[in-house]
PDB file of N, CA and C in Angstrom:
ATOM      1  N   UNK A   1     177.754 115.980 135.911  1.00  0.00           N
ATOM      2  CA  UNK A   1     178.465 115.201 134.937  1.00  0.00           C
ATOM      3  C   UNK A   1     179.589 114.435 135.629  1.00  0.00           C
ATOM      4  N   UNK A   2     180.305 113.317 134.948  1.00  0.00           N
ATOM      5  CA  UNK A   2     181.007 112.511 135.990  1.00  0.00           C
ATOM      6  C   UNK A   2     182.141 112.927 135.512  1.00  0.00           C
ATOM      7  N   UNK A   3     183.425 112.510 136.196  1.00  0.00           N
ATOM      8  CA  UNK A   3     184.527 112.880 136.181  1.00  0.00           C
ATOM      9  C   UNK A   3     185.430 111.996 135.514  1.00  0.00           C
ATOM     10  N   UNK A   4     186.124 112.517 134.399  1.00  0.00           N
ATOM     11  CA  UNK A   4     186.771 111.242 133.766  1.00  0.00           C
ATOM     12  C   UNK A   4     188.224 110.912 134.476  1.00  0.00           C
ATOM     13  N   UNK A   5     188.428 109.641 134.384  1.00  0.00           N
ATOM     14  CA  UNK A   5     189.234 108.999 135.308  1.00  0.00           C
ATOM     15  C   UNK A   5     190.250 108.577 134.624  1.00  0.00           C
ATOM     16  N   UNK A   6     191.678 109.099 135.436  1.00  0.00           N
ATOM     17  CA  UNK A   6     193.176 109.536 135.453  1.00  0.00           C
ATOM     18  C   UNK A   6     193.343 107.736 135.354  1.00  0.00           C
ATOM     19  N   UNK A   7     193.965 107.061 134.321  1.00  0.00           N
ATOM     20  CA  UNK A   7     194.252 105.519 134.552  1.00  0.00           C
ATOM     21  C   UNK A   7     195.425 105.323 135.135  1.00  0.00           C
ATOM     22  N   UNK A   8     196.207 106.475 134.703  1.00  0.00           N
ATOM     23  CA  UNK A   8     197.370 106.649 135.320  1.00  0.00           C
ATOM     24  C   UNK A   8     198.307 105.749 134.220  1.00  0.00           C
ATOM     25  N   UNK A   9     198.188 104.901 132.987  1.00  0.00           N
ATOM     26  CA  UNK A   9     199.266 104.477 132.166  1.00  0.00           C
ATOM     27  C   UNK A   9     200.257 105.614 131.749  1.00  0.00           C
ATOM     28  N   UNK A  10     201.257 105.171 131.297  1.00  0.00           N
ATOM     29  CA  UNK A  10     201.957 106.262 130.417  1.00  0.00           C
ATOM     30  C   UNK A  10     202.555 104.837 129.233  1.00  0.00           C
ATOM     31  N   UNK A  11     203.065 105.759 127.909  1.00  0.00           N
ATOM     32  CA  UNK A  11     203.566 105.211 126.627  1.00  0.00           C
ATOM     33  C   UNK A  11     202.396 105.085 125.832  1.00  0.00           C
ATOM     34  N   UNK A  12     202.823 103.262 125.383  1.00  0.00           N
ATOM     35  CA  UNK A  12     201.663 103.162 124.121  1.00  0.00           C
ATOM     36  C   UNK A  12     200.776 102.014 124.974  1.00  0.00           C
ATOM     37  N   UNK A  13     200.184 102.232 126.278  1.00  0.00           N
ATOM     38  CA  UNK A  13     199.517 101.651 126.587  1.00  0.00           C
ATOM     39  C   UNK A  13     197.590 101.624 126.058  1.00  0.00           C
ATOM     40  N   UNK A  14     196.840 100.776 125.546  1.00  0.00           N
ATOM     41  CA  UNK A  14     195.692 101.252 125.461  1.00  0.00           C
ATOM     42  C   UNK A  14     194.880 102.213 126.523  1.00  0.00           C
ATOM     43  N   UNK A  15     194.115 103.295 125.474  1.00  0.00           N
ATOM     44  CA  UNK A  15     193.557 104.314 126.898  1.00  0.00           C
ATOM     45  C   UNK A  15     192.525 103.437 127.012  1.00  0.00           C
ATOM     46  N   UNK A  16     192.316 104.223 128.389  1.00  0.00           N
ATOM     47  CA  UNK A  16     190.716 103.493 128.980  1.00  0.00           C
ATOM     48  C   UNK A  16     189.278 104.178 128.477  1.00  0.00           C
ATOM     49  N   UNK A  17     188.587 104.195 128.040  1.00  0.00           N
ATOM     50  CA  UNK A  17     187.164 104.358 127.403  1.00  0.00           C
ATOM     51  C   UNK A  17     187.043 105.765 128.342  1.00  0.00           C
ATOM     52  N   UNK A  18     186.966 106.274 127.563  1.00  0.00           N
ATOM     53  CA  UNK A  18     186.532 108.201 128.233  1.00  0.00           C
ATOM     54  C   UNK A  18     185.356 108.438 128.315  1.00  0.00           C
ATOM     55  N   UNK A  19     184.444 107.522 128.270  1.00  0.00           N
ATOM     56  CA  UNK A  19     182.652 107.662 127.828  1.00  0.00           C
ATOM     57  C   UNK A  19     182.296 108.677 129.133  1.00  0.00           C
ATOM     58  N   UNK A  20     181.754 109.888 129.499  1.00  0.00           N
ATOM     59  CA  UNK A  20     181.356 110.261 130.403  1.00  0.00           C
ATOM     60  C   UNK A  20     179.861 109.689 130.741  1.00  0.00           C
ATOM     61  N   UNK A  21     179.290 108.733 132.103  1.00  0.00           N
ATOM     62  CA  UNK A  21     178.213 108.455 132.192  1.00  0.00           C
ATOM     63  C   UNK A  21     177.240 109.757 132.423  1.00  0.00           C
ATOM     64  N   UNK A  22     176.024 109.920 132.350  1.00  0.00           N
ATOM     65  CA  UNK A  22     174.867 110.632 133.138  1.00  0.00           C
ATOM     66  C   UNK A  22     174.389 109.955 133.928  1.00  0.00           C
ATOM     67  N   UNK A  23     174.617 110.266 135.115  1.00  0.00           N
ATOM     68  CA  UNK A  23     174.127 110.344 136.284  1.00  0.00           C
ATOM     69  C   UNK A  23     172.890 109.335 135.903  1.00  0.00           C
ATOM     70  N   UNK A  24     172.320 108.456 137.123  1.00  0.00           N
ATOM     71  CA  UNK A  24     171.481 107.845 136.954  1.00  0.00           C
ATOM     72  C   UNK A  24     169.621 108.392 138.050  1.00  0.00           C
ATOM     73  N   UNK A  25     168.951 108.286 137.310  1.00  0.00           N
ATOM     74  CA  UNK A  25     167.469 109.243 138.249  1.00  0.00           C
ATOM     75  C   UNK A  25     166.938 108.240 139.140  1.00  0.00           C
ATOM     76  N   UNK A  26     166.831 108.599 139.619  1.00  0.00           N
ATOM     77  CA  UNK A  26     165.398 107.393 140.576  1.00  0.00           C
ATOM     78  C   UNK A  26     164.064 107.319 139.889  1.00  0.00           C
ATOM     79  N   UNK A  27     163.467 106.568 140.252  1.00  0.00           N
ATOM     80  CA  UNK A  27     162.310 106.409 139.838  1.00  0.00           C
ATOM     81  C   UNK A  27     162.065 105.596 138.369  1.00  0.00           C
ATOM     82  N   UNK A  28     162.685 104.778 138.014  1.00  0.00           N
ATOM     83  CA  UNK A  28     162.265 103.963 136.865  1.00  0.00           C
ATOM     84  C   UNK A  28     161.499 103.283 136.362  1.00  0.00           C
ATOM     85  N   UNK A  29     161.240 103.116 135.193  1.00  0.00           N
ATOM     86  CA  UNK A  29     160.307 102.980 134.529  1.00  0.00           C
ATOM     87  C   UNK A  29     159.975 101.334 134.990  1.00  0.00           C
ATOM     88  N   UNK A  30     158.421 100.658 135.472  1.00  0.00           N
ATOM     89  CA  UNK A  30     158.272  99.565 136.190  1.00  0.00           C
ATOM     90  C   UNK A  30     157.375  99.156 134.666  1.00  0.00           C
ATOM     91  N   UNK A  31     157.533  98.024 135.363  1.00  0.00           N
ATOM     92  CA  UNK A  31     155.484  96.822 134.522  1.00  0.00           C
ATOM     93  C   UNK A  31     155.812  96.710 133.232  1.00  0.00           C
ATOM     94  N   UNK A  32     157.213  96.828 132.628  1.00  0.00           N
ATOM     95  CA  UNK A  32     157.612  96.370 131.202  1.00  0.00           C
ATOM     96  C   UNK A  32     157.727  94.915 131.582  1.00  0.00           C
ATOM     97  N   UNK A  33     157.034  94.196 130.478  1.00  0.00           N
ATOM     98  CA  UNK A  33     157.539  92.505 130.760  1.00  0.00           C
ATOM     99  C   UNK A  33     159.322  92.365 130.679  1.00  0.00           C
ATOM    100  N   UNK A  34     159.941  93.275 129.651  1.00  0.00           N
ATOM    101  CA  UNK A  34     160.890  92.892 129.279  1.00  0.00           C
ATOM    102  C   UNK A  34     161.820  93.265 130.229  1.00  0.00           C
ATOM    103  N   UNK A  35     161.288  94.323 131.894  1.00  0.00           N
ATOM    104  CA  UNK A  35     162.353  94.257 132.783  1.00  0.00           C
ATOM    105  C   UNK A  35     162.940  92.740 133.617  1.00  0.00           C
ATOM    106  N   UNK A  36     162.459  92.117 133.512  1.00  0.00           N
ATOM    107  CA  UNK A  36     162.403  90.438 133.626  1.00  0.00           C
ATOM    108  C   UNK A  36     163.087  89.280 133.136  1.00  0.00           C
ATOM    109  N   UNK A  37     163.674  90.081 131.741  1.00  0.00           N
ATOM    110  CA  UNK A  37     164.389  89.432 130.698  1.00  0.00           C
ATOM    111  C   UNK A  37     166.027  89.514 131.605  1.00  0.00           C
ATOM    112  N   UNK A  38     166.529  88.195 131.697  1.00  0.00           N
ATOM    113  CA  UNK A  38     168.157  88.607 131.979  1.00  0.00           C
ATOM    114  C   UNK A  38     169.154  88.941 130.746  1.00  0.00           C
ATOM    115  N   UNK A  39     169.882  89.682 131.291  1.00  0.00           N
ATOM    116  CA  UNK A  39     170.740  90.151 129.736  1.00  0.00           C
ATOM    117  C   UNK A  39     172.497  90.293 130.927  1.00  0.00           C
ATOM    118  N   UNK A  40     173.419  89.430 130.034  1.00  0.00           N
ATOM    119  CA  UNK A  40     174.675  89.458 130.344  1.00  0.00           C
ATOM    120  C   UNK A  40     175.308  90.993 130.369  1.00  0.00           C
ATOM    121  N   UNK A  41     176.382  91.469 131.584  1.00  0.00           N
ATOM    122  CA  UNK A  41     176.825  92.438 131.434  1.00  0.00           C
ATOM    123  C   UNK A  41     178.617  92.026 131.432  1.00  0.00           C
ATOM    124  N   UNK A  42     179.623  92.932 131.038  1.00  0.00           N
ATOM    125  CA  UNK A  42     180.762  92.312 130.836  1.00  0.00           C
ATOM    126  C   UNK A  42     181.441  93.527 131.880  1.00  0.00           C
ATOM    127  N   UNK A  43     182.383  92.944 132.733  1.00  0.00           N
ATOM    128  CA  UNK A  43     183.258  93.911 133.588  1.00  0.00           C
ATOM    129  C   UNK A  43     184.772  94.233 133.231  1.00  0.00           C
ATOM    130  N   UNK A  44     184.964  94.582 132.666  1.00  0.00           N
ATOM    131  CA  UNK A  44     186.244  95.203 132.044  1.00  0.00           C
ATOM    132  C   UNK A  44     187.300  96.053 133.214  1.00  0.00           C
ATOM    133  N   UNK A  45     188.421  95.278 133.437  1.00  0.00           N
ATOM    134  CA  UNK A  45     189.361  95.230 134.183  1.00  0.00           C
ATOM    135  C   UNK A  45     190.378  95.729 134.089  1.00  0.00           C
ATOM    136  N   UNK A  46     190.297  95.959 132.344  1.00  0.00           N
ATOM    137  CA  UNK A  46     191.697  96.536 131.702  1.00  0.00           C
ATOM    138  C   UNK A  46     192.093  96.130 130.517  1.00  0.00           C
ATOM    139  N   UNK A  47     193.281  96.446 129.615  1.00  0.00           N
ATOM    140  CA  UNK A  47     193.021  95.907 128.363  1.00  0.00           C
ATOM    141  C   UNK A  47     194.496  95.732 127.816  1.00  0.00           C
ATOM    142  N   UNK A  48     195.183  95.057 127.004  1.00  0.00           N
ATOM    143  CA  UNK A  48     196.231  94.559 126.996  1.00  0.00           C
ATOM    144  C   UNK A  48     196.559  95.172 125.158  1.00  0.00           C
ATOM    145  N   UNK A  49     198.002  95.181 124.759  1.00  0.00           N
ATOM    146  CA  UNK A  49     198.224  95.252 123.043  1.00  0.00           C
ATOM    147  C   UNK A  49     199.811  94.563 123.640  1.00  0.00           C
ATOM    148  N   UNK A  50     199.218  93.414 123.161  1.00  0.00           N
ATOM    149  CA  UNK A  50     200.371  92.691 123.135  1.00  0.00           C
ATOM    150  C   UNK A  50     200.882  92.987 121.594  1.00  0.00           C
ATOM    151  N   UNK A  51     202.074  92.238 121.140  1.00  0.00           N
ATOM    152  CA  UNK A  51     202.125  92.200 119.978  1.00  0.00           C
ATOM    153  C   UNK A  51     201.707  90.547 119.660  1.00  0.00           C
ATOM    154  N   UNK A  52     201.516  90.337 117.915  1.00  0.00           N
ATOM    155  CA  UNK A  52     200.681  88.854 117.830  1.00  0.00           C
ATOM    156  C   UNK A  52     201.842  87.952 117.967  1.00  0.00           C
ATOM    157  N   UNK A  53     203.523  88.033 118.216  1.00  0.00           N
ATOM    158  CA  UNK A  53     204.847  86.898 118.594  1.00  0.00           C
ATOM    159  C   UNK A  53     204.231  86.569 119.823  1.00  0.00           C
ATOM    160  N   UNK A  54     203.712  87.741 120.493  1.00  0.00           N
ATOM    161  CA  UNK A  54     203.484  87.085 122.219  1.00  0.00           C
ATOM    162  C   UNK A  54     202.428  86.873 122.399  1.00  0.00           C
ATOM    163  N   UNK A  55     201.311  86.742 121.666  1.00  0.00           N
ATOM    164  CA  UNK A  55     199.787  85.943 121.931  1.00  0.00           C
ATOM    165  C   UNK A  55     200.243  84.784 121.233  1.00  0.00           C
ATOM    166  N   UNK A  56     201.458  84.419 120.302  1.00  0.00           N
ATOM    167  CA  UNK A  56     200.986  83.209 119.729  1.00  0.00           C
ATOM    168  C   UNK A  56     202.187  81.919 120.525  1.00  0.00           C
ATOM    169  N   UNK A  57     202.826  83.019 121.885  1.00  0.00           N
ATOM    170  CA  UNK A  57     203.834  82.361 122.363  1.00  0.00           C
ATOM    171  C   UNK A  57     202.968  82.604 123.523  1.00  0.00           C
ATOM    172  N   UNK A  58     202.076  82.472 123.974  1.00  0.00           N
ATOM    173  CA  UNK A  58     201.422  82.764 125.306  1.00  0.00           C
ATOM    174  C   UNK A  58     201.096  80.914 125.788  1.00  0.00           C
ATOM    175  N   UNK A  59     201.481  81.103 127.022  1.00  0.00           N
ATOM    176  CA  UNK A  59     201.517  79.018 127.804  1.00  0.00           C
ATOM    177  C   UNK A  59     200.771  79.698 129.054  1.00  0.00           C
ATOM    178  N   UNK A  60     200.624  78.645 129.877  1.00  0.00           N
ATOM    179  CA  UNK A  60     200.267  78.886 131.209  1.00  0.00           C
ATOM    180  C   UNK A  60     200.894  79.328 131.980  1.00  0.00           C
ATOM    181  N   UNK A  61     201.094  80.198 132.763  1.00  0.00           N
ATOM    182  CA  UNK A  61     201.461  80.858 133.838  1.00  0.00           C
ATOM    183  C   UNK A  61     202.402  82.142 133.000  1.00  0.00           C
ATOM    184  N   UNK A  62     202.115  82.335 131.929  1.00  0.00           N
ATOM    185  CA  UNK A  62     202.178  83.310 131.179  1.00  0.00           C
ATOM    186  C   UNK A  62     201.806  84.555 131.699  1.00  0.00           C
ATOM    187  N   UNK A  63     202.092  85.633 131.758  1.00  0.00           N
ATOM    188  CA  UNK A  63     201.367  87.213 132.646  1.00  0.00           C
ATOM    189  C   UNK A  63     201.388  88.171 131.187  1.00  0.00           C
ATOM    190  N   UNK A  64     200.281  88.532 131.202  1.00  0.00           N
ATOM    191  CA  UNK A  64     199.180  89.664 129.801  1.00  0.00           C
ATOM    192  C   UNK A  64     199.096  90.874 131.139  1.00  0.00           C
ATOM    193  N   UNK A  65     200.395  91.795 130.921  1.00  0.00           N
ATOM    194  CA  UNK A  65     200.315  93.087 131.298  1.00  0.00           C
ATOM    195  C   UNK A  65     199.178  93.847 130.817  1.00  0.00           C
ATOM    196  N   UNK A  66     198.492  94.477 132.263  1.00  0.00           N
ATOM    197  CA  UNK A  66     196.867  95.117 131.468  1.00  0.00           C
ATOM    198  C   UNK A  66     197.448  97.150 131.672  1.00  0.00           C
ATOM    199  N   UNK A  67     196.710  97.811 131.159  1.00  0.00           N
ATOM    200  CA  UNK A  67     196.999  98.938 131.053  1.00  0.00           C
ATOM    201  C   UNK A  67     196.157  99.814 132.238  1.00  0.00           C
ATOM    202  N   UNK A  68     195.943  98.943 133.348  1.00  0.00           N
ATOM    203  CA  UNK A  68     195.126  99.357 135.038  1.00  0.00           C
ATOM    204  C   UNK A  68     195.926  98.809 135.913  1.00  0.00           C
ATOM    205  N   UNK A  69     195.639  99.888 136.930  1.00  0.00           N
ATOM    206  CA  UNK A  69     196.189  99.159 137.818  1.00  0.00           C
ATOM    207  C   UNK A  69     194.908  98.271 139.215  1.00  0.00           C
ATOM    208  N   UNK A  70     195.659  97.671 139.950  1.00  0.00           N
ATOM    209  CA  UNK A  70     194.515  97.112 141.027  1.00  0.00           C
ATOM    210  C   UNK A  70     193.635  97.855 141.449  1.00  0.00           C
ATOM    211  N   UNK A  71     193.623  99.015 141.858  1.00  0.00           N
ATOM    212  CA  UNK A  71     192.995  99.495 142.175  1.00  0.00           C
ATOM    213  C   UNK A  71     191.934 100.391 141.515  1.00  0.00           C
ATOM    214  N   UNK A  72     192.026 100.651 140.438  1.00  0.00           N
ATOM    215  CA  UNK A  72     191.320 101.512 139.447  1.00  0.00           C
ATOM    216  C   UNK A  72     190.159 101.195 139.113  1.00  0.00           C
ATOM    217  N   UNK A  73     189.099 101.777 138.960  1.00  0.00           N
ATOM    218  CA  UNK A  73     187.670 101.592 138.072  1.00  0.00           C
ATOM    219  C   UNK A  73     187.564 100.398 137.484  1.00  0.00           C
ATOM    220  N   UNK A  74     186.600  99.741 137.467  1.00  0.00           N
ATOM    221  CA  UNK A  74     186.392  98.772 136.421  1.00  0.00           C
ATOM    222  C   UNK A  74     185.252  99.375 135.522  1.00  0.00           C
ATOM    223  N   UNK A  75     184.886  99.164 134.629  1.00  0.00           N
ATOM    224  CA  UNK A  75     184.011  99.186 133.625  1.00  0.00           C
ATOM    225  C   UNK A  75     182.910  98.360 133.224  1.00  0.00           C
ATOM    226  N   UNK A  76     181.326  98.519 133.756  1.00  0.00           N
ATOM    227  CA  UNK A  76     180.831  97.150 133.453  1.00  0.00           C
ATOM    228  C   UNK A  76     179.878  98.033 131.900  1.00  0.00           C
ATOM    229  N   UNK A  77     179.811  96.946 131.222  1.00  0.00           N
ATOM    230  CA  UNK A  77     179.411  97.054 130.047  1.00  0.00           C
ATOM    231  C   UNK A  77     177.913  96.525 129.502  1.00  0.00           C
ATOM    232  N   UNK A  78     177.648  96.907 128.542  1.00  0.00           N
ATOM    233  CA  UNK A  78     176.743  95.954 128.165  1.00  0.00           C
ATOM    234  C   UNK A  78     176.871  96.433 126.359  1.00  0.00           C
ATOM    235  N   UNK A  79     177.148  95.089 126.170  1.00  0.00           N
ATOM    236  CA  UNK A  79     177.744  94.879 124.932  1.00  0.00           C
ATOM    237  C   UNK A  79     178.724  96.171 125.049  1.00  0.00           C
ATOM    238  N   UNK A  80     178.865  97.195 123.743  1.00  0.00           N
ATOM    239  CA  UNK A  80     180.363  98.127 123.950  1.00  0.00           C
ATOM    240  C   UNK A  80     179.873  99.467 124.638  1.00  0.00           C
ATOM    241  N   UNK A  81     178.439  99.188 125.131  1.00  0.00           N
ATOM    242  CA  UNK A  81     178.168 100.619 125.704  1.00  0.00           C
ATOM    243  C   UNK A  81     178.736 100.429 127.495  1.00  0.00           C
ATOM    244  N   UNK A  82     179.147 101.348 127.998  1.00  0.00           N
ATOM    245  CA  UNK A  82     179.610 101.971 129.189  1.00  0.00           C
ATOM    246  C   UNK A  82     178.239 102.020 129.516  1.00  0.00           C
ATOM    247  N   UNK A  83     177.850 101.544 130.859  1.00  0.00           N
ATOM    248  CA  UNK A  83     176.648 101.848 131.488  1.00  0.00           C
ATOM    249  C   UNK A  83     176.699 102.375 133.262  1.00  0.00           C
ATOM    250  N   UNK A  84     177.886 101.826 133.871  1.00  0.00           N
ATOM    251  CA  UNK A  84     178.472 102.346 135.056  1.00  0.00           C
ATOM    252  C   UNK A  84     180.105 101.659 135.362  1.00  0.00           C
ATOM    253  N   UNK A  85     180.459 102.343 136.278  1.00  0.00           N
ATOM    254  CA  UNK A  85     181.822 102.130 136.702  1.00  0.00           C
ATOM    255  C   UNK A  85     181.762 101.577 138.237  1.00  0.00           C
ATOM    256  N   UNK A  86     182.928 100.955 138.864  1.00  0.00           N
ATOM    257  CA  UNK A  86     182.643 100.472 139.968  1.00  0.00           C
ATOM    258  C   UNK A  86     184.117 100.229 140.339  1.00  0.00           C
ATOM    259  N   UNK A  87     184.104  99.309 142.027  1.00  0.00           N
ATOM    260  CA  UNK A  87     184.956  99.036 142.223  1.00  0.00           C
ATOM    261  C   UNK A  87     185.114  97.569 142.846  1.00  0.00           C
ATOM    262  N   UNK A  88     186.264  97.039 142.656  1.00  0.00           N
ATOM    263  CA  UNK A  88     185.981  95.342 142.755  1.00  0.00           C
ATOM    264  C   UNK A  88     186.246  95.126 144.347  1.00  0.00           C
ATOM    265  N   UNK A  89     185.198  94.276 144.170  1.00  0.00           N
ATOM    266  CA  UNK A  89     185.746  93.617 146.349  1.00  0.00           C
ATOM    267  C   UNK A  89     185.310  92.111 146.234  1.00  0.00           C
ATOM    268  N   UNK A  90     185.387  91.263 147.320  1.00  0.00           N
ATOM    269  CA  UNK A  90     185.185  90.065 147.354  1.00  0.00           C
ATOM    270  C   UNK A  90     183.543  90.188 148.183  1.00  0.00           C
ATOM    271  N   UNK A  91     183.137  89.487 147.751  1.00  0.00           N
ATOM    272  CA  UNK A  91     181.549  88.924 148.479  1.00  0.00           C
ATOM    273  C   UNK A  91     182.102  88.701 150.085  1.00  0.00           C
ATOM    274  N   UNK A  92     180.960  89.327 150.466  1.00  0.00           N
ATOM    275  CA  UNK A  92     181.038  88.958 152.191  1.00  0.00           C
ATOM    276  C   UNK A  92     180.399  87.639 152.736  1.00  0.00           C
ATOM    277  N   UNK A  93     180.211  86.564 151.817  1.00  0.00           N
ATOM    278  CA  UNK A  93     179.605  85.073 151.961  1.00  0.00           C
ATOM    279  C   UNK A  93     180.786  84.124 152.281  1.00  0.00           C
ATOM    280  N   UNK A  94     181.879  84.366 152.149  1.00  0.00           N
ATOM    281  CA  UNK A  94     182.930  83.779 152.220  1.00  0.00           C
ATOM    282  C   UNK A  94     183.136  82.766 151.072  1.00  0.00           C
ATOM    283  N   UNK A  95     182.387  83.078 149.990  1.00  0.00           N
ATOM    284  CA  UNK A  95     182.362  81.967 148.324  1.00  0.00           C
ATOM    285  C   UNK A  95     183.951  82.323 147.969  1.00  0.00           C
ATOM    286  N   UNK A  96     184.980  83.277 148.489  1.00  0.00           N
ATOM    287  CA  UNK A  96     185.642  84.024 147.356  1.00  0.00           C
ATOM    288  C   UNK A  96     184.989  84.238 145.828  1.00  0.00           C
ATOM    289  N   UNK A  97     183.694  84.715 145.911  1.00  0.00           N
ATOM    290  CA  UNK A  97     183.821  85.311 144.867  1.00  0.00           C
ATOM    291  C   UNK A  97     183.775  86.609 144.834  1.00  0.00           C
ATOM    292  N   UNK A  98     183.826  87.573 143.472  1.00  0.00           N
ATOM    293  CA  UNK A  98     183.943  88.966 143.486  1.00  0.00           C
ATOM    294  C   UNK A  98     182.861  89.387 142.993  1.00  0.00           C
ATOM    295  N   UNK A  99     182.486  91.066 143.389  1.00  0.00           N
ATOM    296  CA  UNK A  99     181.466  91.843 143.361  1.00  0.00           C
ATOM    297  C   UNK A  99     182.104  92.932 142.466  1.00  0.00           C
ATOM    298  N   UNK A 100     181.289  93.590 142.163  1.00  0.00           N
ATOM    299  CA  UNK A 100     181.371  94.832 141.703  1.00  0.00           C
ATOM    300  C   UNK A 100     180.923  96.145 142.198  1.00  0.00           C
ATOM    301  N   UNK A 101     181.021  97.124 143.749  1.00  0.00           N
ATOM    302  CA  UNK A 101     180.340  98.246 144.103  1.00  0.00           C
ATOM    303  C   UNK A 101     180.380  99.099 143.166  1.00  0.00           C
ATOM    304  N   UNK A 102     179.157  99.548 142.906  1.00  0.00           N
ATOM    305  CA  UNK A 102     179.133 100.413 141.545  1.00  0.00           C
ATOM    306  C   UNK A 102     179.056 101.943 142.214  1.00  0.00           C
ATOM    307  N   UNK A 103     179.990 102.749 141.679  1.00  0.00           N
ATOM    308  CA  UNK A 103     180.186 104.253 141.986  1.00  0.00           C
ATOM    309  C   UNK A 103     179.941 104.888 140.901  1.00  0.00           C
ATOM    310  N   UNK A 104     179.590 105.076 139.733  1.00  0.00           N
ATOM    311  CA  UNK A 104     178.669 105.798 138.627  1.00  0.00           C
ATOM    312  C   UNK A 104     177.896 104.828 137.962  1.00  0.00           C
ATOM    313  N   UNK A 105     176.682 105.929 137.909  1.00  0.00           N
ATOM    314  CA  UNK A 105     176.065 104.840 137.201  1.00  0.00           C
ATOM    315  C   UNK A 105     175.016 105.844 135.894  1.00  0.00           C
ATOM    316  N   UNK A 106     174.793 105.456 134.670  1.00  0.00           N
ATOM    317  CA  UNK A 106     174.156 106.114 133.004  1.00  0.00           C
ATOM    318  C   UNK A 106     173.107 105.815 133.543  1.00  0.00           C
ATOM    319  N   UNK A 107     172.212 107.195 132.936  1.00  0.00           N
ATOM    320  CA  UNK A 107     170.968 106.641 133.452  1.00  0.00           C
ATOM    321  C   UNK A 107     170.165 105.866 132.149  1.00  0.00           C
ATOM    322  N   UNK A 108     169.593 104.961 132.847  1.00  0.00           N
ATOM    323  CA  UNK A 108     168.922 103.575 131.853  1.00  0.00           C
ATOM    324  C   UNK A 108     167.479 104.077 131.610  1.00  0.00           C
ATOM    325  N   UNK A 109     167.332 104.866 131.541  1.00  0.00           N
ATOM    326  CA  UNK A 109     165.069 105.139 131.470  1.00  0.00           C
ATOM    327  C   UNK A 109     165.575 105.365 130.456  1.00  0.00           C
ATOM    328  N   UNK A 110     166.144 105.663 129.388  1.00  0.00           N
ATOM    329  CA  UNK A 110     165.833 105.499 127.831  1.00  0.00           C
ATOM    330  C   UNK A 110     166.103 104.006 127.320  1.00  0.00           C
ATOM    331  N   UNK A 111     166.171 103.208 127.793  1.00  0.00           N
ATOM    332  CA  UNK A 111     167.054 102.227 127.622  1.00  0.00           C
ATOM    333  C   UNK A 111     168.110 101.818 127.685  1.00  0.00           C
ATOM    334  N   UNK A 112     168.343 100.528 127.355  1.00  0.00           N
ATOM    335  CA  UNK A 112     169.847  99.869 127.432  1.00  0.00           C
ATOM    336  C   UNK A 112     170.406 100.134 125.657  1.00  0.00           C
TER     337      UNK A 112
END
């Protein structure tokens, strides 16, 4: 079973999703047409409670304190289910763009 993870906030910060994943199996299920289908996943970084004076006073270069810190878990999602956790790095292509190394992962043979 996985280990639920210390976010480390304190006060009235939002908690972070306690979902414990199951472990993921090898061997998955192949030759469905619908493994083929792309489906969006969302990476969740952290999560903010502002009050609504300061979303409706929010400009550019504005800063939305998140309740993570840099270094902590991210959360990738699909739609509101937890499916694995990871950790963020930059692509080794030199695009600057970012990756996600995934360190737990739900196991998917029942589905998404």
């Amino acid at each position: 079973m996985a280990e639920e993870i210390d976010d480390g906030t304190e006060g009235d910060a939002l908690p972070a999703a306690r979902e414990e994943l199951t472990p993921a199996r090898s061997g998955r299920r192949s030759g469905s047409a619908v493994l083929g289908v792309p489906i969006e996943v969302v990476i969740s970084v952290g999560r903010a409670r502002p009050l609504v004076s300061d979303l409706v006073n929010l400009r550019r270069d504005s800063v939305l304190p998140l309740d993570s810190r840099i270094d902590d878990p991210v959360e990738i999602l699909i739609g509101e289910r937890l499916i694995a956790r990871g950790e963020l790095q930059e692509m080794d292509d030199d695009s600057g763009r970012l990756a996600v190394r995934l360190t737990e992962v739900a196991d998917l043979s029942q589905g998404v």
